[in-house]
N, C-alpha and C. Protein backbone atom coordinates (compact mmCIF):
# COMPACT_ATOMS: atom_id res chain seq x y z
N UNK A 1 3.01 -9.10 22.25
CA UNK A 1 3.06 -9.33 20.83
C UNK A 1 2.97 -10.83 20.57
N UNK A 2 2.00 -11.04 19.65
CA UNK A 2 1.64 -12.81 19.39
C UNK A 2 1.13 -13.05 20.32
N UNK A 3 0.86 -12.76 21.62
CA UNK A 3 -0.27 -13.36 22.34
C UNK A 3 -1.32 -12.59 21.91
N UNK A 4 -2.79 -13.30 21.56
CA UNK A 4 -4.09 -12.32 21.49
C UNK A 4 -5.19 -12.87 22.85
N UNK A 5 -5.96 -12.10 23.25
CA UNK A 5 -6.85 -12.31 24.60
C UNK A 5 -8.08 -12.30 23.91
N UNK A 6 -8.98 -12.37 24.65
CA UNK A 6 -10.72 -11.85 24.63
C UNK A 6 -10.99 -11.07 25.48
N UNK A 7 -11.86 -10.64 24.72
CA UNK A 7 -12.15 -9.36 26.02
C UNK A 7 -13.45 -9.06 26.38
N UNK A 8 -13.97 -8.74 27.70
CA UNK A 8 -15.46 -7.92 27.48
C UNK A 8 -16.31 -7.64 26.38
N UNK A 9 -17.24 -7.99 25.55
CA UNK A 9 -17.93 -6.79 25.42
C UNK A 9 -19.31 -6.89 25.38
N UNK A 10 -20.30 -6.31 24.55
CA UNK A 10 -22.01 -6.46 24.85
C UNK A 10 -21.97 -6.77 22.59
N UNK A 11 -22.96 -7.47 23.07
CA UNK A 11 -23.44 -7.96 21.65
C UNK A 11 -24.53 -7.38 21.72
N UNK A 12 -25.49 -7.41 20.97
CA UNK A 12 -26.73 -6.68 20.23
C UNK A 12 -26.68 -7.79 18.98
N UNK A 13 -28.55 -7.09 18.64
CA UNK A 13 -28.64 -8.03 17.35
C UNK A 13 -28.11 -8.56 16.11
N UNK A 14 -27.15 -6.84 15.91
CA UNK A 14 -26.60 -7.10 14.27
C UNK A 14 -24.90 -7.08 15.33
N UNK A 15 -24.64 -7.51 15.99
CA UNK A 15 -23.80 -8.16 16.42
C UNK A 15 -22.37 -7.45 17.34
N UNK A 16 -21.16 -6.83 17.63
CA UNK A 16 -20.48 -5.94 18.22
C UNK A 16 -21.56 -4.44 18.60
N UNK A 17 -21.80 -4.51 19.78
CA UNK A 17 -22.15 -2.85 20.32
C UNK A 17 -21.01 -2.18 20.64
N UNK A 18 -20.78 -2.97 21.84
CA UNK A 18 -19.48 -2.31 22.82
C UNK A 18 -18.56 -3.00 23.17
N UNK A 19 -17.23 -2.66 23.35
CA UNK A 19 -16.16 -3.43 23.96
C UNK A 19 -16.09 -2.87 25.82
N UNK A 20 -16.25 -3.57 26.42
CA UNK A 20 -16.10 -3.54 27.61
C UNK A 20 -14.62 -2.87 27.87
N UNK A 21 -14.54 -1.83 28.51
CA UNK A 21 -12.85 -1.74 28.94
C UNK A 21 -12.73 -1.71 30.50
N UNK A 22 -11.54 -2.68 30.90
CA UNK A 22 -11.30 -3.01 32.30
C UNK A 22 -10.02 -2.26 32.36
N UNK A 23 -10.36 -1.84 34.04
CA UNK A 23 -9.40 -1.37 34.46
C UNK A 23 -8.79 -2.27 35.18
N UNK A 24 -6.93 -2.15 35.51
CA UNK A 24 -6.27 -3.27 35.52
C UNK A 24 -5.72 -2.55 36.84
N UNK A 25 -5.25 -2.92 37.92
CA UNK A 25 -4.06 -2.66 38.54
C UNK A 25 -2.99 -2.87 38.10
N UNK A 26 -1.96 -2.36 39.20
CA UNK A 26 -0.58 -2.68 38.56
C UNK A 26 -0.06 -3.77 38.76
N UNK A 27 -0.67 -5.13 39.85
CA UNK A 27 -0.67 -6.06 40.21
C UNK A 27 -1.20 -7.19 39.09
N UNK A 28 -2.47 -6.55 38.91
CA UNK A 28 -3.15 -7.22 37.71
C UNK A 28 -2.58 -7.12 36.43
N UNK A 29 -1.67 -6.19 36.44
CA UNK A 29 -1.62 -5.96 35.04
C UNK A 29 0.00 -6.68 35.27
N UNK A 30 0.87 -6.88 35.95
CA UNK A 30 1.91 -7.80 36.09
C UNK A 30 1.68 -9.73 36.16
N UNK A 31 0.19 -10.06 36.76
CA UNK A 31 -0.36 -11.16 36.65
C UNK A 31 -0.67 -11.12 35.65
N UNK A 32 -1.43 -10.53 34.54
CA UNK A 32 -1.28 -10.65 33.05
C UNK A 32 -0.15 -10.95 31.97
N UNK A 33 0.70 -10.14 32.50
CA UNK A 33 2.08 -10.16 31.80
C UNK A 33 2.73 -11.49 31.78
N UNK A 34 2.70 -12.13 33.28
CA UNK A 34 3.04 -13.25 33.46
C UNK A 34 2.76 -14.15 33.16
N UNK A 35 0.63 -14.05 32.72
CA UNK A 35 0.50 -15.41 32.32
C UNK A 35 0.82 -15.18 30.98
N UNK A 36 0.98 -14.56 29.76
CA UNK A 36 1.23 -14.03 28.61
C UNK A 36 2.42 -14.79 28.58
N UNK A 37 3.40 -14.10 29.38
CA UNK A 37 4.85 -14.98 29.28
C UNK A 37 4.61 -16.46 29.21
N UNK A 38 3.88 -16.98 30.24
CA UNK A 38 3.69 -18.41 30.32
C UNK A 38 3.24 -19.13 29.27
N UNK A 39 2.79 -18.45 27.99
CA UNK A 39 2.14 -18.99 26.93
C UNK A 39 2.54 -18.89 26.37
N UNK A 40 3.38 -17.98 25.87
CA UNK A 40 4.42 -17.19 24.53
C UNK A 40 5.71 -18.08 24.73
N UNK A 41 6.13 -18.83 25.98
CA UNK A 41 7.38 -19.57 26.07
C UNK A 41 7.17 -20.67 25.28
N UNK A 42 6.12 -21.52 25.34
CA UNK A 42 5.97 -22.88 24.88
C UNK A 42 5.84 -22.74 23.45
N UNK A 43 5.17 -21.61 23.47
CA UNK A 43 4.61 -20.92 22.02
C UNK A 43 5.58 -21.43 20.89
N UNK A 44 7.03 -20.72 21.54
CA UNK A 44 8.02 -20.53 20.86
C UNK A 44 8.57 -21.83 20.83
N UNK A 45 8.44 -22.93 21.07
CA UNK A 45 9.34 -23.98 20.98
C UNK A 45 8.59 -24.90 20.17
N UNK A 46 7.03 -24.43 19.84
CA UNK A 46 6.35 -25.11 18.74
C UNK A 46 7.04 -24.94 17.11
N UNK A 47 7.08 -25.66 16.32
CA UNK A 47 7.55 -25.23 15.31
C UNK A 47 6.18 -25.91 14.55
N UNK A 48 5.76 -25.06 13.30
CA UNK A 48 4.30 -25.74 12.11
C UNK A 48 5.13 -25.37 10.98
């Protein structure tokens, strides 16, 4: 939550075709989590 990513997908002319969907391990998907955490910490100590 509050972190947003990019993701895969295929463009075409008039622009969104497809979103690519990846499959994650459970490894991968804990290395995600983590870097998420790693961004959402500092995140939070920004104040605008």
């Amino acid at each position: 939550s509050g972190i947003f990513l990019g993701v895969p997908c295929k463009l075409g002319r008039a622009g969104l075709e497809q979103i690519l969907e990846v499959t994650l391990t459970d490894d991968e998907r804990a290395a995600l989590a983590k870097s998420a955490d790693a961004v959402r910490e500092p995140m939070a100590a920004v104040t605008l």
